[in-house]
PDB file of N, CA and C in Angstrom:
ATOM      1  N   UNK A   1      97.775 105.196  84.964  1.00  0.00           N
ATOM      2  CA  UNK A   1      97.549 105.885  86.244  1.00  0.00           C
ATOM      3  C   UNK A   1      97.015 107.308  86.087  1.00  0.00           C
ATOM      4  N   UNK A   2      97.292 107.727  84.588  1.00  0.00           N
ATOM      5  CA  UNK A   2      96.636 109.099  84.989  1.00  0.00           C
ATOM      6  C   UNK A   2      95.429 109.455  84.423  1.00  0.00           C
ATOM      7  N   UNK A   3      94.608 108.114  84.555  1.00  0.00           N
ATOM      8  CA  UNK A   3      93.061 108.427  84.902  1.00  0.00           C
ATOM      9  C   UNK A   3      92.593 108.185  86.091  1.00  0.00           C
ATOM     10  N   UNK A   4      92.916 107.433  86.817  1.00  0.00           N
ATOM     11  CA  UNK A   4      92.645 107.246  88.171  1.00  0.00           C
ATOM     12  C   UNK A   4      92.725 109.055  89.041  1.00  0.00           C
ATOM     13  N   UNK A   5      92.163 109.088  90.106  1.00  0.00           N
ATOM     14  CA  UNK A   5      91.944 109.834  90.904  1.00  0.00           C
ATOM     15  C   UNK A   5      92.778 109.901  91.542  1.00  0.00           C
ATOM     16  N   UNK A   6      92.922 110.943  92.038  1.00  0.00           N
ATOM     17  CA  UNK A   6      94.488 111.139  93.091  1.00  0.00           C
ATOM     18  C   UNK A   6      94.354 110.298  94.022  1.00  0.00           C
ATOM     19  N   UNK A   7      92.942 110.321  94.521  1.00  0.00           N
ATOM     20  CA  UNK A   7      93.247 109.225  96.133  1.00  0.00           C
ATOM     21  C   UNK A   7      93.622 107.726  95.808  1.00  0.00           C
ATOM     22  N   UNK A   8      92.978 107.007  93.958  1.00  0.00           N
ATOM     23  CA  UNK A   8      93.658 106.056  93.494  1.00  0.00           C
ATOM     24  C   UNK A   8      94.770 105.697  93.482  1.00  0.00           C
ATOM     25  N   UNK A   9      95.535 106.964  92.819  1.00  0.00           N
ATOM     26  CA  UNK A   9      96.696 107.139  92.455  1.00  0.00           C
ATOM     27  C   UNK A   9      97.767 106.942  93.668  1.00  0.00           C
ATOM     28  N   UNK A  10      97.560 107.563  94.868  1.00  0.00           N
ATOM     29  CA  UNK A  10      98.146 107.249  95.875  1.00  0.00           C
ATOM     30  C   UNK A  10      97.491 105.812  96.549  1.00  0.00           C
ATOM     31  N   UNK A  11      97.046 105.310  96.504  1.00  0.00           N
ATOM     32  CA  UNK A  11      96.485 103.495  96.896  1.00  0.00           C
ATOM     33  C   UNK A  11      97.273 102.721  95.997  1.00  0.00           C
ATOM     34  N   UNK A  12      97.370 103.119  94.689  1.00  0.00           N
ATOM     35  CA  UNK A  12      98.199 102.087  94.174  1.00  0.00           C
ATOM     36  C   UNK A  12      99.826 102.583  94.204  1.00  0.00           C
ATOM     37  N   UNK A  13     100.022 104.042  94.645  1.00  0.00           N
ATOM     38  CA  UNK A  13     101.328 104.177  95.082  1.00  0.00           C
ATOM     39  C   UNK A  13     102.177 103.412  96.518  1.00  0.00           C
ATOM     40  N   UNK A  14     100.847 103.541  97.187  1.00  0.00           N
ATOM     41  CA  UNK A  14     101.062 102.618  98.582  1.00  0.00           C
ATOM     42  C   UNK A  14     101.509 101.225  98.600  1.00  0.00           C
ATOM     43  N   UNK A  15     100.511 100.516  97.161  1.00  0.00           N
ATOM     44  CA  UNK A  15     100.423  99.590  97.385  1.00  0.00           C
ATOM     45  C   UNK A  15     101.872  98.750  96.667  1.00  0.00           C
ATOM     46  N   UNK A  16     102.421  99.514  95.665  1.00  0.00           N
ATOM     47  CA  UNK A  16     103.529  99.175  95.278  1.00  0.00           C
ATOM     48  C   UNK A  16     104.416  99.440  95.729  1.00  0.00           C
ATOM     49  N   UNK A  17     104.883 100.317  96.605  1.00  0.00           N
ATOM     50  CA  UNK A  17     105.958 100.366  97.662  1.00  0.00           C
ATOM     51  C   UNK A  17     105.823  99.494  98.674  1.00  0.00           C
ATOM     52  N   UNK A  18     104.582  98.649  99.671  1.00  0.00           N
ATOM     53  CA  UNK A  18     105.006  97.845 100.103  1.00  0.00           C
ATOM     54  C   UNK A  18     105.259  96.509  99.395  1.00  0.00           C
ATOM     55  N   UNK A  19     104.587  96.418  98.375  1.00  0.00           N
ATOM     56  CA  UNK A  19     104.943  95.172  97.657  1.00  0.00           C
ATOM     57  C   UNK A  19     106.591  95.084  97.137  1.00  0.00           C
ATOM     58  N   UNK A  20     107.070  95.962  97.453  1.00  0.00           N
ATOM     59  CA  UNK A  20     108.908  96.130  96.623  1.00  0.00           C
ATOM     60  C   UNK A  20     109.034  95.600  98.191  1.00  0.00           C
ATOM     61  N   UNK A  21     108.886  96.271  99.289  1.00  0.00           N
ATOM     62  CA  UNK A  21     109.656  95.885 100.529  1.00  0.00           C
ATOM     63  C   UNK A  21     109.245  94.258 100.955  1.00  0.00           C
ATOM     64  N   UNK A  22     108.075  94.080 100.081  1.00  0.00           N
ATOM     65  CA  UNK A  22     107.985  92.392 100.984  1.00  0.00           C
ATOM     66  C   UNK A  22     108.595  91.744  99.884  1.00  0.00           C
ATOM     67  N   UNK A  23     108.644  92.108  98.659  1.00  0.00           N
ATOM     68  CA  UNK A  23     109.872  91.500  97.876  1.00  0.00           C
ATOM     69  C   UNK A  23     110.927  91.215  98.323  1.00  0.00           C
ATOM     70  N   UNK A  24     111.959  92.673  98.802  1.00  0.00           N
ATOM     71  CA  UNK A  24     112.882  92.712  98.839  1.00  0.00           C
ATOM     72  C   UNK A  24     113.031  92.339 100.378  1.00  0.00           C
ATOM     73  N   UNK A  25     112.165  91.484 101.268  1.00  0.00           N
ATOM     74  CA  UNK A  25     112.420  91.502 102.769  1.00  0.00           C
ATOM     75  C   UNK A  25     112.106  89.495 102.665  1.00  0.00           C
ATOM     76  N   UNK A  26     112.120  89.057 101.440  1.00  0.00           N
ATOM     77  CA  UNK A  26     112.226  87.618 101.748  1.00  0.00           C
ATOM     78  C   UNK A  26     113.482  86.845 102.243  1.00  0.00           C
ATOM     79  N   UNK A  27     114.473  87.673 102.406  1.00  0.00           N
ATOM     80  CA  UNK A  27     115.371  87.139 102.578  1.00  0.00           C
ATOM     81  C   UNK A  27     115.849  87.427 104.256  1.00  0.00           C
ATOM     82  N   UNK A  28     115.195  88.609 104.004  1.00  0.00           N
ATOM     83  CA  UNK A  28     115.592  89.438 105.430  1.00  0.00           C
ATOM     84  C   UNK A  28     114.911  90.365 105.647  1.00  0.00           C
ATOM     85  N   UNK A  29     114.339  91.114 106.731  1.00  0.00           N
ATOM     86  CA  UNK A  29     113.060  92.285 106.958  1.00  0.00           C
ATOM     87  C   UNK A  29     113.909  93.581 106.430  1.00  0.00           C
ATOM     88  N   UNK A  30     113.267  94.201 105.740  1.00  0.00           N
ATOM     89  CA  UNK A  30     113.092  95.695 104.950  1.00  0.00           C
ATOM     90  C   UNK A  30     112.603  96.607 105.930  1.00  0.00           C
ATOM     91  N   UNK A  31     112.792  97.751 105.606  1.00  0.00           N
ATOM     92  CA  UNK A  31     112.037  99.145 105.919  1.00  0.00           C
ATOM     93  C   UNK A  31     111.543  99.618 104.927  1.00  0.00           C
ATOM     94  N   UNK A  32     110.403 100.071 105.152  1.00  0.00           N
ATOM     95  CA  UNK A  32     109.179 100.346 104.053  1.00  0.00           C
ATOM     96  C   UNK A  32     108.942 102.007 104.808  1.00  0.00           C
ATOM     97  N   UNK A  33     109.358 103.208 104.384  1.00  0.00           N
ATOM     98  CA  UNK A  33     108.916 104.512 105.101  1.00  0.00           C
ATOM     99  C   UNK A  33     107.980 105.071 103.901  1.00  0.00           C
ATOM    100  N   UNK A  34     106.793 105.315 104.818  1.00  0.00           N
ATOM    101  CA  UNK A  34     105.883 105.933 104.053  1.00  0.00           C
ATOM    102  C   UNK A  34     105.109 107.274 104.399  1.00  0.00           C
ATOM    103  N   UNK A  35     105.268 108.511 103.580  1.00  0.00           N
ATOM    104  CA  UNK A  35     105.362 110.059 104.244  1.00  0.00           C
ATOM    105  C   UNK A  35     103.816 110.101 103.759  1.00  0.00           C
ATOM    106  N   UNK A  36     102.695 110.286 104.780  1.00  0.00           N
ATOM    107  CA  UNK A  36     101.219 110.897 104.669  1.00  0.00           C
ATOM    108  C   UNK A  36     100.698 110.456 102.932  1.00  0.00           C
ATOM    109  N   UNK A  37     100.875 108.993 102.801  1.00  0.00           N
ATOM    110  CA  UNK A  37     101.078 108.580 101.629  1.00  0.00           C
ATOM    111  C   UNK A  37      99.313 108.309 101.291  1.00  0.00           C
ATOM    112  N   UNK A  38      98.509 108.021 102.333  1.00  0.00           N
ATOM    113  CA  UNK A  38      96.943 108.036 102.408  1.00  0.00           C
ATOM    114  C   UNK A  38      96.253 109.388 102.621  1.00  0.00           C
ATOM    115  N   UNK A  39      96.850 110.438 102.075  1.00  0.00           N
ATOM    116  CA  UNK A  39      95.982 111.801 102.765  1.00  0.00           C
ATOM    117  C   UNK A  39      94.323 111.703 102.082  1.00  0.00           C
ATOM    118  N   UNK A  40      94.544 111.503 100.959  1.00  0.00           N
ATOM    119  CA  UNK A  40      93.183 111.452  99.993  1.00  0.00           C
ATOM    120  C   UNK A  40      91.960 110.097  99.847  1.00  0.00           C
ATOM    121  N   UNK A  41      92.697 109.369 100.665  1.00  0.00           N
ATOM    122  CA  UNK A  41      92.122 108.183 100.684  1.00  0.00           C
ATOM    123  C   UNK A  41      90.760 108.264 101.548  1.00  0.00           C
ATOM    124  N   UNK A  42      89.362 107.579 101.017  1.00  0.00           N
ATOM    125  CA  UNK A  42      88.102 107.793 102.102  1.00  0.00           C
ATOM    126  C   UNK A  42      88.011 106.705 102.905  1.00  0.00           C
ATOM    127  N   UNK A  43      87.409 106.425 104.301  1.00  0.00           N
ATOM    128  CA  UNK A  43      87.661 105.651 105.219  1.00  0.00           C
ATOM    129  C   UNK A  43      87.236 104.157 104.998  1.00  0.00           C
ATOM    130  N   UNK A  44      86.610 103.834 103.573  1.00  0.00           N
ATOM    131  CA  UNK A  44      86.592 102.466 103.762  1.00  0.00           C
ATOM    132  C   UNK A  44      88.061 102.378 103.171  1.00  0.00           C
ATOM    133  N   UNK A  45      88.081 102.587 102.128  1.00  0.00           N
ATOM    134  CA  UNK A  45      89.698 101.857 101.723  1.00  0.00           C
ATOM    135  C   UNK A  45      90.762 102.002 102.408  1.00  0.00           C
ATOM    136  N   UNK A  46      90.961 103.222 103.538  1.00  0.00           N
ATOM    137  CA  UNK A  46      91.426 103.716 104.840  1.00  0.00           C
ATOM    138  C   UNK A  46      91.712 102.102 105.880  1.00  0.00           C
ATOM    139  N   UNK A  47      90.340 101.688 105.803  1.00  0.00           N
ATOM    140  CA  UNK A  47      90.102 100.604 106.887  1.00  0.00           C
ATOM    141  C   UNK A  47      91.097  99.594 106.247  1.00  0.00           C
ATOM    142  N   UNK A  48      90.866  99.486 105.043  1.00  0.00           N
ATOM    143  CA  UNK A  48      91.394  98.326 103.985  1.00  0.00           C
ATOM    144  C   UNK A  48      93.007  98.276 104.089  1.00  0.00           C
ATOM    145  N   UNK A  49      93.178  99.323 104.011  1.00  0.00           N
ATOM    146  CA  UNK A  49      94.932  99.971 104.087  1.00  0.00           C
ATOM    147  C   UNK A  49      95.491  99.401 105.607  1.00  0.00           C
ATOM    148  N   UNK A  50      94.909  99.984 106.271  1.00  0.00           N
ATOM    149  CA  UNK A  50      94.988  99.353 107.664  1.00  0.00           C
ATOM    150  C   UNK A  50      95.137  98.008 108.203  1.00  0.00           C
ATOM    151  N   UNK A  51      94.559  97.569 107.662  1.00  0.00           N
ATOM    152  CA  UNK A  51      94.548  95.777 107.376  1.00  0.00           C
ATOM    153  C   UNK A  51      95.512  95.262 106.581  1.00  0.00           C
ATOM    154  N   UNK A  52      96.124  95.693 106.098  1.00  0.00           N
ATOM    155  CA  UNK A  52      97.409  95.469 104.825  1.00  0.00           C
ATOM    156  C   UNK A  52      98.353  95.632 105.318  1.00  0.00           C
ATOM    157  N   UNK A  53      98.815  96.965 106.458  1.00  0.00           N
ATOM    158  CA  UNK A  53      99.814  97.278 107.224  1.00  0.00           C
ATOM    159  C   UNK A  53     100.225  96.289 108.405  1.00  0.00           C
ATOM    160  N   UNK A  54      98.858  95.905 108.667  1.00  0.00           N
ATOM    161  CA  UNK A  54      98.594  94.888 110.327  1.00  0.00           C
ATOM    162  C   UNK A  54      99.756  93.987 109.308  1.00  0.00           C
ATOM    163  N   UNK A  55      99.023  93.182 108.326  1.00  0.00           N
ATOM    164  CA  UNK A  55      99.872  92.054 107.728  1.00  0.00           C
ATOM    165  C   UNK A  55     101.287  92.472 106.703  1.00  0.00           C
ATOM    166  N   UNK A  56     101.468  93.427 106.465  1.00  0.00           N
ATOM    167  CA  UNK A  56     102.910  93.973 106.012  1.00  0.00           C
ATOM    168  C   UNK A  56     104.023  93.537 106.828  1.00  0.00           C
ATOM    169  N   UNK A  57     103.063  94.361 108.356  1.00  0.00           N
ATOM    170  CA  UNK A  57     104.188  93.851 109.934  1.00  0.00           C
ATOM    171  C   UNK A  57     104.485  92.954 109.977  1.00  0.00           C
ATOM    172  N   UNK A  58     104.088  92.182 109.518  1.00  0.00           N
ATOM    173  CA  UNK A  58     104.769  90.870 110.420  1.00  0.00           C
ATOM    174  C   UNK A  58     106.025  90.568 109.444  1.00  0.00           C
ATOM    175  N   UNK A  59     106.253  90.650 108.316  1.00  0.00           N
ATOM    176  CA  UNK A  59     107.496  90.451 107.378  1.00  0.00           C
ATOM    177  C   UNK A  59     108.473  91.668 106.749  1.00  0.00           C
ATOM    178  N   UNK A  60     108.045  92.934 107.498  1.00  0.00           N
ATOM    179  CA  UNK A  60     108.336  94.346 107.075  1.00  0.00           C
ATOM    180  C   UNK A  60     108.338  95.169 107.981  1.00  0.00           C
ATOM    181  N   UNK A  61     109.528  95.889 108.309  1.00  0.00           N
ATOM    182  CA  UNK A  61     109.297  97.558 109.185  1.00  0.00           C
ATOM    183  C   UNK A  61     108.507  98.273 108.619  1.00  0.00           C
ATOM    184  N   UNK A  62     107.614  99.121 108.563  1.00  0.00           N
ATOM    185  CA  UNK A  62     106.755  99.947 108.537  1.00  0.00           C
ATOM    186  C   UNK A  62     106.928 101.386 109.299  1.00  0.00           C
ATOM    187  N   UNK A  63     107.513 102.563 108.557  1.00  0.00           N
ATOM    188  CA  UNK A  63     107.621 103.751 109.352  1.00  0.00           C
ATOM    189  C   UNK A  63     106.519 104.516 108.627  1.00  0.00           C
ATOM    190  N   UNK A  64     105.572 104.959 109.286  1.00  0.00           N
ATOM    191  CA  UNK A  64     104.708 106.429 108.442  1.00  0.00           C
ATOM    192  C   UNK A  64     104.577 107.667 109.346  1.00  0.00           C
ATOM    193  N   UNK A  65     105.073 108.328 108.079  1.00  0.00           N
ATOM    194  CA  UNK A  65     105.115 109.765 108.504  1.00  0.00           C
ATOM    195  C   UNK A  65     104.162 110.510 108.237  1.00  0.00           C
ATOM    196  N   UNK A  66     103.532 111.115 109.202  1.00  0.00           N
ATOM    197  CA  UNK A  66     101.936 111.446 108.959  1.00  0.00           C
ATOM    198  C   UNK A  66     102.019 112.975 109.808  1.00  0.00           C
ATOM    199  N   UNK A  67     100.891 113.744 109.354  1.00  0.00           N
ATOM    200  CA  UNK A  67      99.904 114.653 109.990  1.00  0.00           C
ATOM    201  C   UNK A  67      98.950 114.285 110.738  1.00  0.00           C
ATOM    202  N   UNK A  68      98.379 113.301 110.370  1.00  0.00           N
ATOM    203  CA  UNK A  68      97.175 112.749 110.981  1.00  0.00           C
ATOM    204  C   UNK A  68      97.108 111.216 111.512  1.00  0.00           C
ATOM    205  N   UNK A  69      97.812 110.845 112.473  1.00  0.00           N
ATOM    206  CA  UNK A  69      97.850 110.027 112.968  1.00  0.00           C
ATOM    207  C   UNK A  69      96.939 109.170 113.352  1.00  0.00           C
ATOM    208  N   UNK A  70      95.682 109.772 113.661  1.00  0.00           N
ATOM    209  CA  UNK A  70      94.303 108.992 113.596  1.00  0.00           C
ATOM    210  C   UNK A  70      93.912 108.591 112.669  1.00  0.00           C
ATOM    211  N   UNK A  71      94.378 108.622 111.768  1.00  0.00           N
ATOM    212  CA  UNK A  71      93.877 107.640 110.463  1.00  0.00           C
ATOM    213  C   UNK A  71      94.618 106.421 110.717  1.00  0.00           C
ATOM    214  N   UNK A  72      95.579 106.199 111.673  1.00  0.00           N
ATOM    215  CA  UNK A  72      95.867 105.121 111.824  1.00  0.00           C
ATOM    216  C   UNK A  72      95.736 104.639 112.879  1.00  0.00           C
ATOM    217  N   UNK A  73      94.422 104.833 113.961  1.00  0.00           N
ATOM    218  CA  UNK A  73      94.254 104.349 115.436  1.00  0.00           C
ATOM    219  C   UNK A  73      93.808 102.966 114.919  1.00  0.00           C
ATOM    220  N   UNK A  74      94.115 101.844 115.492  1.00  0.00           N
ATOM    221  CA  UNK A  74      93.452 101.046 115.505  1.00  0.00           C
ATOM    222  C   UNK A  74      94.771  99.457 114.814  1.00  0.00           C
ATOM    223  N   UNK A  75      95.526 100.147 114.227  1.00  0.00           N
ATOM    224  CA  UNK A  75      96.324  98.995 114.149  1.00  0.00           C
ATOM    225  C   UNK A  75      98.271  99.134 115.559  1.00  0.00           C
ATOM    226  N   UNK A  76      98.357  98.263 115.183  1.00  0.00           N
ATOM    227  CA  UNK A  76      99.714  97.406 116.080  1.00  0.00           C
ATOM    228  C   UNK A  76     100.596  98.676 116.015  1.00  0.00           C
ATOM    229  N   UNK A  77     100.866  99.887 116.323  1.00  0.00           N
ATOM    230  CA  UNK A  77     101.800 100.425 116.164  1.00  0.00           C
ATOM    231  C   UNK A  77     102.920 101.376 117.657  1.00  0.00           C
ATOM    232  N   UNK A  78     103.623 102.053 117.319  1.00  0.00           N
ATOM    233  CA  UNK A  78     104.395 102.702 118.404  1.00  0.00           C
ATOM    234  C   UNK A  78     104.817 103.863 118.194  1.00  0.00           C
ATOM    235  N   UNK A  79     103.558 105.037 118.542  1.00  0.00           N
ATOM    236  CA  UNK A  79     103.636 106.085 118.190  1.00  0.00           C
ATOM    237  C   UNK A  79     104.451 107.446 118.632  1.00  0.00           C
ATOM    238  N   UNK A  80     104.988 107.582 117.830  1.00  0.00           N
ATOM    239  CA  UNK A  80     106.207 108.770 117.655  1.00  0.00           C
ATOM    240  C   UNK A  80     105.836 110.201 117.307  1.00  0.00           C
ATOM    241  N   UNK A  81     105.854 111.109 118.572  1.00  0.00           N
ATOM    242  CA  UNK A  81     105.304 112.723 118.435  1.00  0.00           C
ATOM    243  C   UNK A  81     106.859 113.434 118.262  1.00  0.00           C
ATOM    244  N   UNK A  82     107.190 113.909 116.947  1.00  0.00           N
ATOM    245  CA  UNK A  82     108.118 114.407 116.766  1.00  0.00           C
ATOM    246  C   UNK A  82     108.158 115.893 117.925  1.00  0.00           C
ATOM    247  N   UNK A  83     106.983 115.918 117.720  1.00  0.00           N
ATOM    248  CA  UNK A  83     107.043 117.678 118.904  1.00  0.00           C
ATOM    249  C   UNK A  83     107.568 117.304 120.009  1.00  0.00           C
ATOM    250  N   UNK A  84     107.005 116.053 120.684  1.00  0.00           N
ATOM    251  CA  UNK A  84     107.443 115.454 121.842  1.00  0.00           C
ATOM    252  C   UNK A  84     109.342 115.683 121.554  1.00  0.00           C
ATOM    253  N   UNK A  85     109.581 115.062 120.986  1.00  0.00           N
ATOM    254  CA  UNK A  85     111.236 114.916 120.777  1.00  0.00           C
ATOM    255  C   UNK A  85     112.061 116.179 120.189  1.00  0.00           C
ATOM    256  N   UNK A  86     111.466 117.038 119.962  1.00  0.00           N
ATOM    257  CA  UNK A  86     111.805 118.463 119.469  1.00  0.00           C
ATOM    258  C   UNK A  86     113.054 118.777 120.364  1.00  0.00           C
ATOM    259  N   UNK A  87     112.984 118.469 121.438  1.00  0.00           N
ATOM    260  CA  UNK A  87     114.128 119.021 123.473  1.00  0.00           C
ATOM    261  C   UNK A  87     114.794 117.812 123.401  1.00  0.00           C
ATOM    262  N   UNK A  88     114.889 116.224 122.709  1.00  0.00           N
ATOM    263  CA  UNK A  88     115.055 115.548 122.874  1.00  0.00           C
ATOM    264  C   UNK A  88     116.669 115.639 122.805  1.00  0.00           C
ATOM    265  N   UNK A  89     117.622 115.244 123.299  1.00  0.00           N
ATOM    266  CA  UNK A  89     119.256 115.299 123.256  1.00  0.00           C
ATOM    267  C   UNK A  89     119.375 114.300 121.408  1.00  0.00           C
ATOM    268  N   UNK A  90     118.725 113.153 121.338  1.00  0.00           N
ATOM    269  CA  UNK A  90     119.257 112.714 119.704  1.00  0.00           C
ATOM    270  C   UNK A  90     118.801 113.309 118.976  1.00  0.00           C
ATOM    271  N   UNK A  91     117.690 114.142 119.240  1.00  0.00           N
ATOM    272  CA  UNK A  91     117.599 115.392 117.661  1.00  0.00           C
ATOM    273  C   UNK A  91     118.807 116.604 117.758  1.00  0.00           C
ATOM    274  N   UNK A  92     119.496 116.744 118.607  1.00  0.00           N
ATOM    275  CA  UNK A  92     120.261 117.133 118.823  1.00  0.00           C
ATOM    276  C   UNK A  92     121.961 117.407 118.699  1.00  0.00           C
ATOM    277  N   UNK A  93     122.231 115.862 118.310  1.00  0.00           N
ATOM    278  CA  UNK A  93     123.171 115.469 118.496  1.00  0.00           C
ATOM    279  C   UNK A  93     124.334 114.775 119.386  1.00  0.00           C
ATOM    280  N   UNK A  94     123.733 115.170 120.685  1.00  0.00           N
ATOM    281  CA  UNK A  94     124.388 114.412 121.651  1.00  0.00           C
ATOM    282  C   UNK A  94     124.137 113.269 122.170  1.00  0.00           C
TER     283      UNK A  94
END
């Protein structure tokens, strides 16, 4: 891995963390959280990634924690604006 390129390096980091969760979700669905894990990635393999997630879903939770949320318009998801929830009472505690 450490000839590959960082944006490599993180594609095949991606790609082995969901492959542990669809491992470990044959029995039962997993959570797979993944923090701005594509920042370096260019938009074809972007597209590619995207297409991997569509089909992750269906046997895997999928949480990503991102800056840039438009890198992920276009697939099945339910988007969460932490700013939005900043006033929210469960960030809160009550």
């Amino acid at each position: 891995p450490d000839d590959l390129s960082y944006g490599a390096r993180e594609q095949l980091q991606f790609l082995v963390r969901l492959a542990l969760g669809m491992t470990l979700s044959r029995d039962e669905r997993q959570l797979v959280v993944l923090d701005d894990r594509l920042t370096h990635t260019d938009p074809g393999r972007l597209k590619h990634a995207r297409d991997i997630l569509a089909e992750v879903a269906d046997h895997t939770q999928v949480i990503i924690l991102t800056c840039f949320p438009e890198r992920y318009a276009g697939i099945r998801a339910r988007d969460v604006d932490m700013r939005e929830l900043s006033g929210a009472r469960i960030l809160r505690g009550k």
